[in-house]
C-alpha atoms as a PDB file:
ATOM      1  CA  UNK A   1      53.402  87.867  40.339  1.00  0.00           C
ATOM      2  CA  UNK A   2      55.622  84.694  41.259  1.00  0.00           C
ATOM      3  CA  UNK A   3      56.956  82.757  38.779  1.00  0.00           C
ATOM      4  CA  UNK A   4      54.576  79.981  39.065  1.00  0.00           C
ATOM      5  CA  UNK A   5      51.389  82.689  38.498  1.00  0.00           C
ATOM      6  CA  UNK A   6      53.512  83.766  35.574  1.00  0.00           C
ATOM      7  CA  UNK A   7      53.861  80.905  33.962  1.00  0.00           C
ATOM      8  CA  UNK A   8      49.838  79.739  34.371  1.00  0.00           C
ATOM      9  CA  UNK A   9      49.286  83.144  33.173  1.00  0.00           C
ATOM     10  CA  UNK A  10      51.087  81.934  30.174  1.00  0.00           C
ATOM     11  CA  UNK A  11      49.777  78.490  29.692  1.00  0.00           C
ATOM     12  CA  UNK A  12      46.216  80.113  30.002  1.00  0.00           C
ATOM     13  CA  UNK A  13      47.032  82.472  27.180  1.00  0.00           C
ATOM     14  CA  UNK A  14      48.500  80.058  24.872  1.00  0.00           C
ATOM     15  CA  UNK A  15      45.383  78.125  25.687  1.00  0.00           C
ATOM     16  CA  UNK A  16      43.097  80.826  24.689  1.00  0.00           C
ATOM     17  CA  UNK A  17      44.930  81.630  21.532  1.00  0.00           C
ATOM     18  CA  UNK A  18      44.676  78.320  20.600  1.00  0.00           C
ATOM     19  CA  UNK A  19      40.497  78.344  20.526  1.00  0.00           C
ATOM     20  CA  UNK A  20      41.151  81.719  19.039  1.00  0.00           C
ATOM     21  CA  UNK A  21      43.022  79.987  15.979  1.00  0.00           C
ATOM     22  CA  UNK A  22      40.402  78.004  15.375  1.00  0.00           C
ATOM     23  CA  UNK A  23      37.623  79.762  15.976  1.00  0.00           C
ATOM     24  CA  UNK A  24      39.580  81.748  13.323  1.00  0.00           C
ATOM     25  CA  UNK A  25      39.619  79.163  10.728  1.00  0.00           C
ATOM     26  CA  UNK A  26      35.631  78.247  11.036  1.00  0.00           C
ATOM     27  CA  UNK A  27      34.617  81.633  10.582  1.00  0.00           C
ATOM     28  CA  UNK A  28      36.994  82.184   7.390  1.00  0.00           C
ATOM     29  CA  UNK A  29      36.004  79.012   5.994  1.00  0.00           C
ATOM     30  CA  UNK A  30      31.981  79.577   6.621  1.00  0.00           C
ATOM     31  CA  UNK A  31      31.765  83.119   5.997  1.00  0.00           C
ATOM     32  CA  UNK A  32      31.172  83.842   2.651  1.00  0.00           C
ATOM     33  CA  UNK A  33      27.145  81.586   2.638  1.00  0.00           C
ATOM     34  CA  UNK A  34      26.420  83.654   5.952  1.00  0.00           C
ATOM     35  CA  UNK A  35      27.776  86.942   5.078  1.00  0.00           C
ATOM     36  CA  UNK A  36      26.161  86.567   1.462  1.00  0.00           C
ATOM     37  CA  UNK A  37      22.678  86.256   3.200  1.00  0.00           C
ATOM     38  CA  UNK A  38      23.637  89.029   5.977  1.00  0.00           C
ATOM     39  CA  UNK A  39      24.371  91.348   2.595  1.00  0.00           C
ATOM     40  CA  UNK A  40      21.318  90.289   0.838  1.00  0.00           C
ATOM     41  CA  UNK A  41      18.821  91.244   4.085  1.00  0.00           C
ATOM     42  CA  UNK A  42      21.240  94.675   4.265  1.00  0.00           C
ATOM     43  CA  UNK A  43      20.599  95.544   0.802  1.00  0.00           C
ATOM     44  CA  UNK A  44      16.615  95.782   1.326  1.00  0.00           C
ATOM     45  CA  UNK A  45      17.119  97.305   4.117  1.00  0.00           C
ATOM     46  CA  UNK A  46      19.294  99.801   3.824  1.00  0.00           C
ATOM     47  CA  UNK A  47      17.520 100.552   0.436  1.00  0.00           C
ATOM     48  CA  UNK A  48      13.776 100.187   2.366  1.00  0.00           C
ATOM     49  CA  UNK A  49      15.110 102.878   4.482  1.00  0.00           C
ATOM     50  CA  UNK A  50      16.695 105.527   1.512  1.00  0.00           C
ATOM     51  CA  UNK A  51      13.655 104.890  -0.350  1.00  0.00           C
ATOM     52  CA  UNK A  52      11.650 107.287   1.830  1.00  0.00           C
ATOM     53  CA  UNK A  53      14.677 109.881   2.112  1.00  0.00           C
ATOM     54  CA  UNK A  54      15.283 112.801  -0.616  1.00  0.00           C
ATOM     55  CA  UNK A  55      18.275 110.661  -1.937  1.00  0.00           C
ATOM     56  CA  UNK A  56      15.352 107.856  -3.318  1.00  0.00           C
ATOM     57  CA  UNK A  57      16.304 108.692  -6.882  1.00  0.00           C
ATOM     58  CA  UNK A  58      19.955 108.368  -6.391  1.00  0.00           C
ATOM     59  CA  UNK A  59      19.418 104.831  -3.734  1.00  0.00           C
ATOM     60  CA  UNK A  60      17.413 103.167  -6.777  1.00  0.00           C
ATOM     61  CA  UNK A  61      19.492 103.837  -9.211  1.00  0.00           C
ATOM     62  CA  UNK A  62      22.695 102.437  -7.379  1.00  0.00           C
ATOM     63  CA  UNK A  63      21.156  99.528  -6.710  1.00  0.00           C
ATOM     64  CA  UNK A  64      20.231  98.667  -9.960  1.00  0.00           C
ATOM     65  CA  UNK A  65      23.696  99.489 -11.291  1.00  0.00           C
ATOM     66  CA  UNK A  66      25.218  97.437  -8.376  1.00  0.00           C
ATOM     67  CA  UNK A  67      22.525  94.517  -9.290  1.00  0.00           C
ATOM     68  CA  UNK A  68      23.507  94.594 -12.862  1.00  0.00           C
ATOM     69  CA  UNK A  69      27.574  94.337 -12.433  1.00  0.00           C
ATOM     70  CA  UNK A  70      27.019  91.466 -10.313  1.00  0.00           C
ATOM     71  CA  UNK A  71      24.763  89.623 -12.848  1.00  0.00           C
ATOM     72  CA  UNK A  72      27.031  90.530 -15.807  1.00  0.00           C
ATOM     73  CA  UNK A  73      30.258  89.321 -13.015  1.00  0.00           C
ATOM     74  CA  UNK A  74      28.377  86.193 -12.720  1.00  0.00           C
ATOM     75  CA  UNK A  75      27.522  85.563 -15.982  1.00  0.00           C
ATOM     76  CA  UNK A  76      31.214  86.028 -17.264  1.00  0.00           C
ATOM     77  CA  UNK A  77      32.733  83.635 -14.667  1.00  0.00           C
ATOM     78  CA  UNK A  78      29.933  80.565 -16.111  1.00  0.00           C
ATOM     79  CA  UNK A  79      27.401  81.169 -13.237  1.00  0.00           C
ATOM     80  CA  UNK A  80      23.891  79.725 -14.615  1.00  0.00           C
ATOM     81  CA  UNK A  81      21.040  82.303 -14.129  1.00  0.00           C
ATOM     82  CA  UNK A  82      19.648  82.728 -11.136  1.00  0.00           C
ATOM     83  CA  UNK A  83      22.750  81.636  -9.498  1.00  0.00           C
ATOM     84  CA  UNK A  84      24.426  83.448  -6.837  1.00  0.00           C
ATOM     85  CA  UNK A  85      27.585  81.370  -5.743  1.00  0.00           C
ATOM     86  CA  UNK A  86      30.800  82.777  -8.213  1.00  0.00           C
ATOM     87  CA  UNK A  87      32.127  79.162  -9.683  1.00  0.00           C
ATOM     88  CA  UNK A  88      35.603  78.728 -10.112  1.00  0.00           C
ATOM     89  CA  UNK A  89      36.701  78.769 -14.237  1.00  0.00           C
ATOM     90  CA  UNK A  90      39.227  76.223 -15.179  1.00  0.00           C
ATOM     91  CA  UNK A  91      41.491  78.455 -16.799  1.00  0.00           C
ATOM     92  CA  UNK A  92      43.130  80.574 -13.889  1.00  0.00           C
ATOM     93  CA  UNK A  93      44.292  83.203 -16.248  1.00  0.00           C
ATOM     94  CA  UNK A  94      40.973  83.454 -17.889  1.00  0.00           C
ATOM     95  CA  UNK A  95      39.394  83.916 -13.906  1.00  0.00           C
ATOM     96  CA  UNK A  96      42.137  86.682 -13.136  1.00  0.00           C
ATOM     97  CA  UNK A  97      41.173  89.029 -16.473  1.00  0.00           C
ATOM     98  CA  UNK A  98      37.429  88.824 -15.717  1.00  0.00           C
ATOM     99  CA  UNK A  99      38.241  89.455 -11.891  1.00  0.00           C
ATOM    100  CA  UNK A 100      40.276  92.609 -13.262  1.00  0.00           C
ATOM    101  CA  UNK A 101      37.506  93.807 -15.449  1.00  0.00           C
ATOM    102  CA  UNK A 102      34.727  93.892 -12.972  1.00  0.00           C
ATOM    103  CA  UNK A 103      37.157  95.194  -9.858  1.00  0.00           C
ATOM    104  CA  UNK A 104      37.032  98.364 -12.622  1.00  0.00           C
ATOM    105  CA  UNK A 105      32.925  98.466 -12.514  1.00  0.00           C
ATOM    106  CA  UNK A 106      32.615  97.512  -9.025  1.00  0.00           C
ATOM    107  CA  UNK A 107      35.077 100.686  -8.546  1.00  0.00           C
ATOM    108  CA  UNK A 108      33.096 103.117 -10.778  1.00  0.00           C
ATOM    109  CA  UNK A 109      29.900 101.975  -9.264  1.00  0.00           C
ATOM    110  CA  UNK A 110      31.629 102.588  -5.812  1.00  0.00           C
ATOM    111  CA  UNK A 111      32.595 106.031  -6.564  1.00  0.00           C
ATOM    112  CA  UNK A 112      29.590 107.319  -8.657  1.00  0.00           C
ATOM    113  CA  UNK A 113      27.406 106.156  -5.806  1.00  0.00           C
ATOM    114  CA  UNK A 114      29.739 107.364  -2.603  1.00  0.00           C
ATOM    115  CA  UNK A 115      27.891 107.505   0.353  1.00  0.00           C
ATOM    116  CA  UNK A 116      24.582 104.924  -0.839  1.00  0.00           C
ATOM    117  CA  UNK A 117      24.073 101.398   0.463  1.00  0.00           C
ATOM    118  CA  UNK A 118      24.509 100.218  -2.854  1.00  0.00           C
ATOM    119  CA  UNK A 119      27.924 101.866  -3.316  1.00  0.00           C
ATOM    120  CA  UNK A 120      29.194 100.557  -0.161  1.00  0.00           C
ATOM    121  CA  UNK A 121      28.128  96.971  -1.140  1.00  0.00           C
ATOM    122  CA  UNK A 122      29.675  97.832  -4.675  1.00  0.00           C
ATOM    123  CA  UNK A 123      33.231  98.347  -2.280  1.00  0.00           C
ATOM    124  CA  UNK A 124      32.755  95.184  -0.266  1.00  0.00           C
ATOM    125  CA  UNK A 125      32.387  93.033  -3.958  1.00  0.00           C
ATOM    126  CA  UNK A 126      35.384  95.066  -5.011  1.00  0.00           C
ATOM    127  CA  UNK A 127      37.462  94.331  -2.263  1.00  0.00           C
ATOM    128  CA  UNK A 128      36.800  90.557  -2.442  1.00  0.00           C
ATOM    129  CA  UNK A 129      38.327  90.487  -6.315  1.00  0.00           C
ATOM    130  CA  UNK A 130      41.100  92.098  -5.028  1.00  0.00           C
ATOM    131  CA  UNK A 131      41.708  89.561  -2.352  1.00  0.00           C
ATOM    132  CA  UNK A 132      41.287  86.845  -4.540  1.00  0.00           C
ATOM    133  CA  UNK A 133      43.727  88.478  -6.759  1.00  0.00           C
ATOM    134  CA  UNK A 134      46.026  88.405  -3.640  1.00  0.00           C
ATOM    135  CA  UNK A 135      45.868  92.254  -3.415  1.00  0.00           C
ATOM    136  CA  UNK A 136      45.363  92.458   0.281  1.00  0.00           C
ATOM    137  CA  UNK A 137      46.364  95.942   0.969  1.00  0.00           C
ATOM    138  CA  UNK A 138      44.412  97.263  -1.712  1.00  0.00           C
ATOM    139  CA  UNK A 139      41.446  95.364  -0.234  1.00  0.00           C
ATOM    140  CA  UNK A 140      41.605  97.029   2.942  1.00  0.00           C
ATOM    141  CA  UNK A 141      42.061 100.219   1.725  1.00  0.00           C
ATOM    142  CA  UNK A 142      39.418 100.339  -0.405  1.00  0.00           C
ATOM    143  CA  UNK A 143      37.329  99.029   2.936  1.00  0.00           C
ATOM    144  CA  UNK A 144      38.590 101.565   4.708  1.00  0.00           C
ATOM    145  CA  UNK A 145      37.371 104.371   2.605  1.00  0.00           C
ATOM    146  CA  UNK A 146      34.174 102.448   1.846  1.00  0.00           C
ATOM    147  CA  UNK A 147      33.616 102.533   6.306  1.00  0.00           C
ATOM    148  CA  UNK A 148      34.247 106.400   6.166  1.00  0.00           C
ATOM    149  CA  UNK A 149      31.621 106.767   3.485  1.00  0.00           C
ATOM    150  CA  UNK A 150      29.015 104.146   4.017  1.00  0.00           C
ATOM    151  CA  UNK A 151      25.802 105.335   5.031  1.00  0.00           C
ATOM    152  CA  UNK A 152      24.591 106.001   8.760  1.00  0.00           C
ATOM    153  CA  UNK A 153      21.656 103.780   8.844  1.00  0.00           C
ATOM    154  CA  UNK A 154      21.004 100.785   7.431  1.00  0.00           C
ATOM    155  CA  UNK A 155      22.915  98.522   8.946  1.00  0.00           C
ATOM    156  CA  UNK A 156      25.662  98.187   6.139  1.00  0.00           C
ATOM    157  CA  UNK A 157      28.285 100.755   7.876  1.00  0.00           C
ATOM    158  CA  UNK A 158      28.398  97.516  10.427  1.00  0.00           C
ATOM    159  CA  UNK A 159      28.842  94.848   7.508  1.00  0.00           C
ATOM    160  CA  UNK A 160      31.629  97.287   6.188  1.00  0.00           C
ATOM    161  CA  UNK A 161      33.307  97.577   9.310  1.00  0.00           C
ATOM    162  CA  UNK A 162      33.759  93.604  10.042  1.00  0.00           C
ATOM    163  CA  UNK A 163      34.286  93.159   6.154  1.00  0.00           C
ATOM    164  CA  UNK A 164      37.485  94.996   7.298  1.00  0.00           C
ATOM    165  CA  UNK A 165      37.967  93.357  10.590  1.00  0.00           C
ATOM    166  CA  UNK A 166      38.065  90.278   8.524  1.00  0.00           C
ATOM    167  CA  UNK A 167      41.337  91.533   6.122  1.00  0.00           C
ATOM    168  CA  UNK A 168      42.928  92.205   9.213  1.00  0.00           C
ATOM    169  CA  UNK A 169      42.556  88.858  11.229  1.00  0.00           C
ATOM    170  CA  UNK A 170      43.907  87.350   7.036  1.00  0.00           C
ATOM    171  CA  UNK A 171      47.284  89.480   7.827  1.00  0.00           C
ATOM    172  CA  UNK A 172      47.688  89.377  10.979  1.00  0.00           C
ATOM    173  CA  UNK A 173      46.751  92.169  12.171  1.00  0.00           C
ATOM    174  CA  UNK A 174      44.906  91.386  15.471  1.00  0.00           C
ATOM    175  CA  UNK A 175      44.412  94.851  17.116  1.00  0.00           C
ATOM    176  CA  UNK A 176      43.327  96.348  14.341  1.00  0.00           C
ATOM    177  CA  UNK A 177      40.529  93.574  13.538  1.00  0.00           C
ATOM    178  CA  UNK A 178      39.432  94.025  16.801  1.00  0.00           C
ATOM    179  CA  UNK A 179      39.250  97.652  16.283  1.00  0.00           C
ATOM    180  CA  UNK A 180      36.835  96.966  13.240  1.00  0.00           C
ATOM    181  CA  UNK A 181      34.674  94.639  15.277  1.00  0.00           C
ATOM    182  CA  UNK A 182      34.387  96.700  18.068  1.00  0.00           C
ATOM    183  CA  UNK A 183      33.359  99.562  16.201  1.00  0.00           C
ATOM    184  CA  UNK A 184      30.580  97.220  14.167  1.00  0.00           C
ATOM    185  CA  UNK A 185      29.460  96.478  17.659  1.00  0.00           C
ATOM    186  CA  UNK A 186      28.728  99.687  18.602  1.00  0.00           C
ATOM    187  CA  UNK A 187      26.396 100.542  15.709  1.00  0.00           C
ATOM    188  CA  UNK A 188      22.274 100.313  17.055  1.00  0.00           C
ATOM    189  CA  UNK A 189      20.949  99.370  13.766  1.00  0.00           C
ATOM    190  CA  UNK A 190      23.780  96.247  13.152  1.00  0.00           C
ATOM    191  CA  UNK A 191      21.893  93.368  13.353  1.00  0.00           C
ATOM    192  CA  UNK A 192      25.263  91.077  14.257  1.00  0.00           C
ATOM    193  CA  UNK A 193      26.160  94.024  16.770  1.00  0.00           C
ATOM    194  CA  UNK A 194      26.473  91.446  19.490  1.00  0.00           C
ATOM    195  CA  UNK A 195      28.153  89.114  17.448  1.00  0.00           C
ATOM    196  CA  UNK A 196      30.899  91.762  16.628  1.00  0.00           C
ATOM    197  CA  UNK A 197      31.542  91.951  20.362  1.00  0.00           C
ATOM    198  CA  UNK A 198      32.900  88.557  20.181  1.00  0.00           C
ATOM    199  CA  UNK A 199      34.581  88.490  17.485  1.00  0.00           C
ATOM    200  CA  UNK A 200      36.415  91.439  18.963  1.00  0.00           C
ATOM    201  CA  UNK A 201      37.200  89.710  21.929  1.00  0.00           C
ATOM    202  CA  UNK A 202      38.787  86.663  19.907  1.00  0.00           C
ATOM    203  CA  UNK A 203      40.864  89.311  18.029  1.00  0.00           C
ATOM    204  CA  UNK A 204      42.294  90.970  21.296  1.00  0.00           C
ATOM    205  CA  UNK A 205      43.070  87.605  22.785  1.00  0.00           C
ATOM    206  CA  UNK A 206      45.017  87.003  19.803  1.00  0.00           C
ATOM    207  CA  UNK A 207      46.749  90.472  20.036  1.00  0.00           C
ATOM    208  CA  UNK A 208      47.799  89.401  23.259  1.00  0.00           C
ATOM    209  CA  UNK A 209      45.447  91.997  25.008  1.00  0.00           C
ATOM    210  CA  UNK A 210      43.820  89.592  27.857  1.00  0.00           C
ATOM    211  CA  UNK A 211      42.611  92.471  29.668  1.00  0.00           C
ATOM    212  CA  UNK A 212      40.350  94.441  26.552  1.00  0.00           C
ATOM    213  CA  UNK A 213      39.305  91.185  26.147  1.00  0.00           C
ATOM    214  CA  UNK A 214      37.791  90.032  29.603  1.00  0.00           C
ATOM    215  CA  UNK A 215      36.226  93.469  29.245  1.00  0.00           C
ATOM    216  CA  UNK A 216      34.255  92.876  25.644  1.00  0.00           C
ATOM    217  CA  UNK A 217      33.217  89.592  27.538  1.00  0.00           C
ATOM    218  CA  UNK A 218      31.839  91.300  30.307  1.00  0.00           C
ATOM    219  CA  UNK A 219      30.226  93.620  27.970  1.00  0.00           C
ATOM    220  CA  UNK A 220      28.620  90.858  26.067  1.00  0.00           C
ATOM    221  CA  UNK A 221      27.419  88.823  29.452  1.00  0.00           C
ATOM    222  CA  UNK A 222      25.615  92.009  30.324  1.00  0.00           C
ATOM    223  CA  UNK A 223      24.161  92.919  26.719  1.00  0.00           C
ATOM    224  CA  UNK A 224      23.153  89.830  24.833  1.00  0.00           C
ATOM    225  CA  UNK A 225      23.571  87.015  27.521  1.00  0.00           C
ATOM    226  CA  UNK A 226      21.672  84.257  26.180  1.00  0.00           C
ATOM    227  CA  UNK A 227      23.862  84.681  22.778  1.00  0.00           C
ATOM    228  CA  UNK A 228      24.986  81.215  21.031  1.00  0.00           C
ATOM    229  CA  UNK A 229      28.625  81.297  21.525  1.00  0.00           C
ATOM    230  CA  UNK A 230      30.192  78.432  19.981  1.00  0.00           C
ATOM    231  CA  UNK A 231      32.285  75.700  22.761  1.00  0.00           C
ATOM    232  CA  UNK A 232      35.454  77.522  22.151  1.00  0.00           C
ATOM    233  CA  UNK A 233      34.739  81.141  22.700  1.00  0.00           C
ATOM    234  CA  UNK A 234      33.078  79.905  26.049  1.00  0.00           C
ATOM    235  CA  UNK A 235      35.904  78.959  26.914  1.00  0.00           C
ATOM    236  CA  UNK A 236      37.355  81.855  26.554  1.00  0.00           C
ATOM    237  CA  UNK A 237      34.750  83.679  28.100  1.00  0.00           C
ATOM    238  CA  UNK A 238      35.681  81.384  31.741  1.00  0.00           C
ATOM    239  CA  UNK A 239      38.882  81.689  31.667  1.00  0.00           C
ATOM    240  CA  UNK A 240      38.856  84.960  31.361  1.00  0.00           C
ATOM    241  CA  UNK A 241      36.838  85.307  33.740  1.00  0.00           C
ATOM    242  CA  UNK A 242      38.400  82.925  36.532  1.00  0.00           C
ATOM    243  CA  UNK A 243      41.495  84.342  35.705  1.00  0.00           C
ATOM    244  CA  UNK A 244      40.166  87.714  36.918  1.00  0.00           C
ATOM    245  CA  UNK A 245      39.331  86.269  40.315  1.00  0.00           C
END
């Protein structure tokens, strides 16, 4: 490659990153409302679908454990009933103690329930306490267990997995958010299984991986064509793709 190809290569990439970044930013700023709604429609159906296993028992009580620690959570932090956004308490300190209290349920909950919807969803509130505690590595390893023992079907084994992808792309960690997405992607049952194949493309652009991330691309073109990529990730998409030719 001459020097001139090297250095469009280069501009390209720096281009990409850029839509990349903030892509980035939109998604962590508007995911909470749509990944609240994706875990609401996951709980009934992961539960809908344990209900008519052997482990019915063990699914209904989990949930209604998991439904009560949120409700107390909410309660403690000033949420009026009914709510479901977590409001932010004046008194910082006050927030961090309650936070601390109910990352101890959310963890019992988690590991009395291993292995049911509910105590994968109990993991996924856990993890978010921690981040907003600024424990990030405990976060993702408590996603990362809560991945290997999240149920097969369901759907929430996917929510898990990008839950994860997401504490990645907050560090850093490019490849290994991509990893998470990718493997989302590849679940039957995950409704946002398409979506995941973007997201993993952003992440490998970002992790400098141009090639992995034509290929997701391609992949996505050929399984969900008509899906509503936002202006940026188009772009990507093309350049990609004209850079291949």
């Amino acid at each position: 490659m001459s020097r001139r190809d090297q250095g469009a290569a280069a501009e390209m990439l720096g281009e990409l990153e850029s839509a990349a970044d903030r892509l980035g930013d939109w998604l962590q700023k508007n995911i909470v409302p749509v990944a609240g709604a994706i875990v609401a429609l996951l709980v009934v159906a992961g539960v809908g679908a344990w209900l008519i296993s052997s482990r019915k028992g063990e699914e209904q009580e989990a949930a209604s454990v998991l439904a009560q620690t949120r409700a107390d959570y909410l309660s403690a932090m000033g949420a009026q009933p009914g709510a479901l956004e977590v409001p932010e308490l004046a008194n910082p300190a006050a927030a961090e103690q309650i936070r601390a209290e109910y990352e101890t349920r959310y963890a019992e909950v988690e590991s009395k329930h291993a292995g049911t919807v509910a105590g994968a969803l109990a993991a996924i509130e856990r993890a978010g306490l921690l981040t907003a505690g600024g424990k990030s590595d405990e976060a993702i390893a408590v996603l990362d267990h809560a991945l290997a023992e999240a149920p097969a079907r369901g759907g929430v084994r996917g929510i898990v997995a990008q839950r994860l992808a997401q504490r990645f792309e907050a560090a850093g960690r490019w490849a290994e958010a991509a990893d998470r997405h990718e493997a989302a992607s590849k679940l039957d049952d995950y409704p946002l299984r398409h979506w995941a194949i973007a997201d993993a493309a952003r992440c490998r652009v970002l992790a400098g991986d141009v090639a992995a991330a034509r290929a997701l691309y391609e992949r996505l073109e050929r399984e969900a064509p008509e899906l509503p990529l936002s202006e940026d990730q188009r772009f990507q998409s093309l350049e990609l793709r004209a850079s291949a030719e």
